[in-house]
Protein backbone atom coordinates (compact mmCIF):
# COMPACT_ATOMS: atom_id res chain seq x y z
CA UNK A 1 -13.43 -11.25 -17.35
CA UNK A 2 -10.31 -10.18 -14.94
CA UNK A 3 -10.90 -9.58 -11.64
CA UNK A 4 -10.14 -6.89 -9.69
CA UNK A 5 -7.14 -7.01 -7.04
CA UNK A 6 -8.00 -6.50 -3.46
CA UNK A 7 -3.85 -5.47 -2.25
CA UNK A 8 -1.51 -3.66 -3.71
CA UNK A 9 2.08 -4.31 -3.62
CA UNK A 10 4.58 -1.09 -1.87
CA UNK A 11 5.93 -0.62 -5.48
CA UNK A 12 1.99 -0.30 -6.92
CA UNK A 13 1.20 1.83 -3.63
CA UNK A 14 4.19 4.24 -4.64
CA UNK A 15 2.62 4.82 -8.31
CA UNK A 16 -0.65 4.93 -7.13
CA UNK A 17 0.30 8.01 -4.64
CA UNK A 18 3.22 9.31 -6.69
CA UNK A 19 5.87 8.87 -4.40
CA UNK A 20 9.16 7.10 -4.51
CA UNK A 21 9.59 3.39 -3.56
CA UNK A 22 11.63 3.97 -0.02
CA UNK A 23 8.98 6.97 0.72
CA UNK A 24 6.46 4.30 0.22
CA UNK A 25 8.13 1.16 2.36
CA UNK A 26 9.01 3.90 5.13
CA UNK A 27 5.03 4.62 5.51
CA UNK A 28 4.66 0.86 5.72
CA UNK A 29 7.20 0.02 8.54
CA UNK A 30 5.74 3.00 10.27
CA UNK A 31 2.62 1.76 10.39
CA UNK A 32 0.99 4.93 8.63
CA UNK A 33 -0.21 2.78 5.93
CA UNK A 34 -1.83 -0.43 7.32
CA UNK A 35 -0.37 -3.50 5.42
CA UNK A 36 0.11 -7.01 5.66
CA UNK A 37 3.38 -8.96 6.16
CA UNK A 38 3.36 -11.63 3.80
CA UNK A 39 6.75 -13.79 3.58
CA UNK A 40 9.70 -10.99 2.90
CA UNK A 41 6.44 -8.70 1.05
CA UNK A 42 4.17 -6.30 2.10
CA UNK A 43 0.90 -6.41 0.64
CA UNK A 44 -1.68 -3.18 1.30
CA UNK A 45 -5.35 -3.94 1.02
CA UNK A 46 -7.09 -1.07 -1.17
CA UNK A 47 -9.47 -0.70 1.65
CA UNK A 48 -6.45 0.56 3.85
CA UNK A 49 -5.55 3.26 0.98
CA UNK A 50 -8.88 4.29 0.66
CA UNK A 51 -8.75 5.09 4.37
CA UNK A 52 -5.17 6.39 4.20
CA UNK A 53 -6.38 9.27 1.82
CA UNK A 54 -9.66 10.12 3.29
CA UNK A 55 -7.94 10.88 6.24
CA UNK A 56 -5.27 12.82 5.26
């Protein structure tokens, strides 16, 4: 049984909303998506998408 991923990458995030890759890493560094700075990666938790699109 797989289990399910808690954080998405910024190129699964841009898939996932069906935008481009630098459309996605520009919401990150902006801080309209909430992620987590892991290393030289950003890593989104799905909680924080969940909230990005209930909002908007």
């Amino acid at each position: 049984m797989e289990k399910e991923r808690r954080v998405l990458t910024v190129k699964e995030l841009a898939v996932e909303l069906g935008i481009s890759l630098n459309l996605a890493y520009r919401q990150v560094r902006e801080g309209n998506i909430y992620a987590v700075r892991c290393g030289d990666r950003y890593l989104i938790p799905k909680a924080a998408l969940d909230k990005y699109l209930s909002v908007k």
